[in-house]
N, C-alpha and C. Protein backbone atom coordinates (compact mmCIF):
# COMPACT_ATOMS: atom_id res chain seq x y z
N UNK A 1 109.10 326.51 192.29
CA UNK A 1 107.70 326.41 191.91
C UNK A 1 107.27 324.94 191.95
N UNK A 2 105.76 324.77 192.20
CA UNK A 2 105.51 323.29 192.20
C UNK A 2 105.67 322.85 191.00
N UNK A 3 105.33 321.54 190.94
CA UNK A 3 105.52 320.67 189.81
C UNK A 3 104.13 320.12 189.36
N UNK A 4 103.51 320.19 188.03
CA UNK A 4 102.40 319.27 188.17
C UNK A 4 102.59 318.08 187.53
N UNK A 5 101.53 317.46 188.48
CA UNK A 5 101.79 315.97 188.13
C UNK A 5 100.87 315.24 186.53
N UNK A 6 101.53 314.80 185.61
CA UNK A 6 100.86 314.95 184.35
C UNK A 6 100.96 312.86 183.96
N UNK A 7 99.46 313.40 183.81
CA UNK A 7 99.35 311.50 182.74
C UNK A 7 98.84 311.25 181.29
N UNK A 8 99.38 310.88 181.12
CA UNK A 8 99.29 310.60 179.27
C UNK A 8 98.53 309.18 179.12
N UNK A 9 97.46 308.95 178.61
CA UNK A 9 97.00 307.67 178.84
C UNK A 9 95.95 307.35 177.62
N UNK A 10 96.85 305.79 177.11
CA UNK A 10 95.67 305.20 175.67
C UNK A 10 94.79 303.80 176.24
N UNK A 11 93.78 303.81 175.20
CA UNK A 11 92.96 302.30 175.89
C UNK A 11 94.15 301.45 175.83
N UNK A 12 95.20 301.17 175.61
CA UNK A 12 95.83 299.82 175.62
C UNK A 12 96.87 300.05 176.73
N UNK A 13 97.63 301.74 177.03
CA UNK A 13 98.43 301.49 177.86
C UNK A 13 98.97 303.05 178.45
N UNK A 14 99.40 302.88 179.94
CA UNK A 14 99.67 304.39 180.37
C UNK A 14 101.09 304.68 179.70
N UNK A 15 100.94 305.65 178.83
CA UNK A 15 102.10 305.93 177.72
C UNK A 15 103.24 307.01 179.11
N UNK A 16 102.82 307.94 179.96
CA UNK A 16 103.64 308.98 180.53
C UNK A 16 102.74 309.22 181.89
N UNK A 17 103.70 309.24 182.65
CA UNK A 17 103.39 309.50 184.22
C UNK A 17 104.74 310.36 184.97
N UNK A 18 104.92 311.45 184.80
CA UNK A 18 105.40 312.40 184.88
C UNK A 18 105.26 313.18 186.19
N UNK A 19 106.22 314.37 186.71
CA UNK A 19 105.97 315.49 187.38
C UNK A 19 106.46 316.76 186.28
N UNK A 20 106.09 317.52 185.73
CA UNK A 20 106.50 318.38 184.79
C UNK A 20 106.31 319.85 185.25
N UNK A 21 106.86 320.72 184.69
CA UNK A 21 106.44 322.09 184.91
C UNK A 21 105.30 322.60 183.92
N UNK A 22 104.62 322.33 182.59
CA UNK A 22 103.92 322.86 182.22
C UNK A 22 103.33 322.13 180.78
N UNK A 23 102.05 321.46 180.53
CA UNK A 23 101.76 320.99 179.27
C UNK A 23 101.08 322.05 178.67
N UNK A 24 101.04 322.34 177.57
CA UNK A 24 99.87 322.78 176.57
C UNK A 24 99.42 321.73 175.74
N UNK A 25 98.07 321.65 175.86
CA UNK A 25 97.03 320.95 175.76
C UNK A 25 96.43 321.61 174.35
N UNK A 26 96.47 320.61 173.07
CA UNK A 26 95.22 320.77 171.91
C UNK A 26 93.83 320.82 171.97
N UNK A 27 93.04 321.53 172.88
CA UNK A 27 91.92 321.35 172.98
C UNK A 27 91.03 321.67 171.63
N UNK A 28 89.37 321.20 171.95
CA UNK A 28 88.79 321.41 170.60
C UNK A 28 88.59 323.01 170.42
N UNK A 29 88.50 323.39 171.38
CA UNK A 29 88.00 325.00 170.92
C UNK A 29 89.34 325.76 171.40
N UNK A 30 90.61 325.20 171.20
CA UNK A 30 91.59 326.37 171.17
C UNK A 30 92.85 325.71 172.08
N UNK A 31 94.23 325.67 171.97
CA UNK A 31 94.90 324.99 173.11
C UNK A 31 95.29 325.74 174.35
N UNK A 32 95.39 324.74 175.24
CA UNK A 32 95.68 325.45 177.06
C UNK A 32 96.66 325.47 177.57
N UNK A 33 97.20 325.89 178.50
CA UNK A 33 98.52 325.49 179.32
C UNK A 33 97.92 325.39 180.56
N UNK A 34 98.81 324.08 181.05
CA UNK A 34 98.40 324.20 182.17
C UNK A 34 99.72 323.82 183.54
N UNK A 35 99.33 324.73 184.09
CA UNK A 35 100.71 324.59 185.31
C UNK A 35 100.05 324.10 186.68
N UNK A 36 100.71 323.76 187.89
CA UNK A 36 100.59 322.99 189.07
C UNK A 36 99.46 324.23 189.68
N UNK A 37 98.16 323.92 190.49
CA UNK A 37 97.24 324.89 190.99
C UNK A 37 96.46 325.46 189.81
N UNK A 38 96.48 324.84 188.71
CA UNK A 38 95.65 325.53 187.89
C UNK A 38 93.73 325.00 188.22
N UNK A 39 92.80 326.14 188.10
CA UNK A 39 91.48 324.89 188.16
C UNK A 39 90.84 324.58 187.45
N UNK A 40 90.06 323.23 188.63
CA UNK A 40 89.61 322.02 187.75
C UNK A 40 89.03 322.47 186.31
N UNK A 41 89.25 321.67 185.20
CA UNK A 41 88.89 321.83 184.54
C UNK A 41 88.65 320.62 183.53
N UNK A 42 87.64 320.69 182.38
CA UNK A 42 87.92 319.20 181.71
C UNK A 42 87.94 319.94 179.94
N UNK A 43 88.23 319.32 178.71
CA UNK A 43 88.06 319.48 177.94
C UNK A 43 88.33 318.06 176.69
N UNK A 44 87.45 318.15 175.88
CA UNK A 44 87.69 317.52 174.33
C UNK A 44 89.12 317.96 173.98
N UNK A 45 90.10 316.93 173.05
CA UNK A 45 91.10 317.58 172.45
C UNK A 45 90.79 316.92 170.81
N UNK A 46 91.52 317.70 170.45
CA UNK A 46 91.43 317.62 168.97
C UNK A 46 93.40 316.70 168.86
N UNK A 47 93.29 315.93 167.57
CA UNK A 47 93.87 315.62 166.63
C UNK A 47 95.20 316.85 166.47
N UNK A 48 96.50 316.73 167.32
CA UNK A 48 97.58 317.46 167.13
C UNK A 48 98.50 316.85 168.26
N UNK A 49 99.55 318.22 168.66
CA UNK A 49 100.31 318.08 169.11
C UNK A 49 100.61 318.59 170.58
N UNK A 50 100.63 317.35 171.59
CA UNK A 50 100.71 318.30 173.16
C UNK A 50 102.25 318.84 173.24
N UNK A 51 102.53 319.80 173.69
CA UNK A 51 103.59 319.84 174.48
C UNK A 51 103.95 320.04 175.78
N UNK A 52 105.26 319.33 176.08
CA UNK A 52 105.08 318.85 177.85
C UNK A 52 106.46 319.79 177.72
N UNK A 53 106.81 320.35 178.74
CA UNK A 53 108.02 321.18 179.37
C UNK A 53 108.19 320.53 180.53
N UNK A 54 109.35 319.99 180.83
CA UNK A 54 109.85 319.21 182.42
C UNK A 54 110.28 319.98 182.94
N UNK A 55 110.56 321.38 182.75
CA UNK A 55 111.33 322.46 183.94
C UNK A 55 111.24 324.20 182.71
N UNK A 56 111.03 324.80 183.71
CA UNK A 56 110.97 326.37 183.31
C UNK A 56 111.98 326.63 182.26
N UNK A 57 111.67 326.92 181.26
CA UNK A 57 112.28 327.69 180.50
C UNK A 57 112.84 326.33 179.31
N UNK A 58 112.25 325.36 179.72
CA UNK A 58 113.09 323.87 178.60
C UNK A 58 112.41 324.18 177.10
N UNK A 59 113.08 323.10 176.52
CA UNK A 59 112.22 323.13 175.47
C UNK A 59 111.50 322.30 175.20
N UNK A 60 110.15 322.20 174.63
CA UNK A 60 108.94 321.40 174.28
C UNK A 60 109.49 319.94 174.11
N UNK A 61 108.71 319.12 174.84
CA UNK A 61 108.68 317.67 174.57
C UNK A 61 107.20 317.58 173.68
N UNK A 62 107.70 317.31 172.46
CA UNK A 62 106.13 316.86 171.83
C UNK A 62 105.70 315.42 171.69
N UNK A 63 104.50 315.58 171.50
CA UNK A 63 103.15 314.04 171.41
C UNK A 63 102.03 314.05 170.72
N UNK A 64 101.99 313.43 169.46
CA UNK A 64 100.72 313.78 168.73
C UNK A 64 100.12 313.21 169.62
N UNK A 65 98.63 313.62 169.78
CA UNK A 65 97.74 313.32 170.29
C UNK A 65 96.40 312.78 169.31
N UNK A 66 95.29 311.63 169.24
CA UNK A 66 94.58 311.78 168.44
C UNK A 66 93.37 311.04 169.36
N UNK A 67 92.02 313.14 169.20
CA UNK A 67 91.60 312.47 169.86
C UNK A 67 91.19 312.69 171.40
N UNK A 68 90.07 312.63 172.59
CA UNK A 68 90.18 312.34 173.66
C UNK A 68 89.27 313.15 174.69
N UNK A 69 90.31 313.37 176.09
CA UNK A 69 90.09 313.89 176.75
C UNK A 69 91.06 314.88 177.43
N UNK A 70 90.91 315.76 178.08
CA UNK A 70 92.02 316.13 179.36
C UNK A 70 90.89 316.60 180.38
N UNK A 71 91.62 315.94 181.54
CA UNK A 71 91.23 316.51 183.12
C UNK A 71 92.19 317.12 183.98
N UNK A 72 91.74 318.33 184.75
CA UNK A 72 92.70 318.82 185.19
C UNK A 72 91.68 318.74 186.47
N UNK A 73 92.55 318.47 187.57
CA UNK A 73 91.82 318.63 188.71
C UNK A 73 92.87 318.68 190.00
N UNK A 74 92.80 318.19 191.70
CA UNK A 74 93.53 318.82 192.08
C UNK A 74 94.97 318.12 192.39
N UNK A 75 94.57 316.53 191.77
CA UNK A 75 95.82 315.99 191.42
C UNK A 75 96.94 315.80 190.44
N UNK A 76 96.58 317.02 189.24
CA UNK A 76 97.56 317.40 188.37
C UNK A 76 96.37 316.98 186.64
N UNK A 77 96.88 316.95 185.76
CA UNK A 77 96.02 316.77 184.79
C UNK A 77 96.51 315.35 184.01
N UNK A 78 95.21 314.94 183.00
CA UNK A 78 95.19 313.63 182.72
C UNK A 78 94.50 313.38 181.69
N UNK A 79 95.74 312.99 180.55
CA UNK A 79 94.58 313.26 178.74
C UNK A 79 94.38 311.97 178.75
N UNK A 80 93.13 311.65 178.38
CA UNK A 80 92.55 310.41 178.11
C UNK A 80 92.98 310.48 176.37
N UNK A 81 93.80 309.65 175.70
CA UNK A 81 93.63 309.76 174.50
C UNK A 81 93.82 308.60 173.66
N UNK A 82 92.76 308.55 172.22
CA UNK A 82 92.50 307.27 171.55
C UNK A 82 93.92 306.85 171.19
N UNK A 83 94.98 308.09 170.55
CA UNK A 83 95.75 307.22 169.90
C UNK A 83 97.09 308.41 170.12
N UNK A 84 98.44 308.09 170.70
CA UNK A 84 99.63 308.65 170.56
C UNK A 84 100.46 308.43 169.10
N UNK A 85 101.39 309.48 169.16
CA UNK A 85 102.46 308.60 167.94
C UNK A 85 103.46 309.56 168.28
């Protein structure tokens, strides 16, 4: 299966630049997953926790998130966010 290509990014610095198999995304109105060919899409995220999977079936890499954006479009997706920890 493809891989999507995923960026993690704060005003001060690109925290993750990745090829992964699958993030779920904290959005404001509910969280997403998103895999390689998914479409474009944009959303607000809320104040929690992303999780990134690097291969089928792994287990969750987590990232508070606080805060932002995500874009998904046809070069993989890309959270704009105020603040990691």
């Amino acid at each position: 299966m493809a891989n999507l290509h995923f960026e993690l990014v704060t005003p001060e610095k690109l925290v993750r630049s990745d090829d992964v198999h699958m993030v779920v995304v904290p959005g404001t109105e509910g969280d997403f997953g998103v895999l390689a060919g998914h479409a474009p899409f944009m959303s607000t995220i809320r104040d929690a926790e992303l999780s990134i999977y690097t291969s089928e079936g792994a287990e969750a890499e987590v990232i508070t998130v606080q805060g932002g954006f995500a874009e998904v479009n046809e070069k993989g997706l890309t959270v704009l966010a105020e603040a990691v920890s």
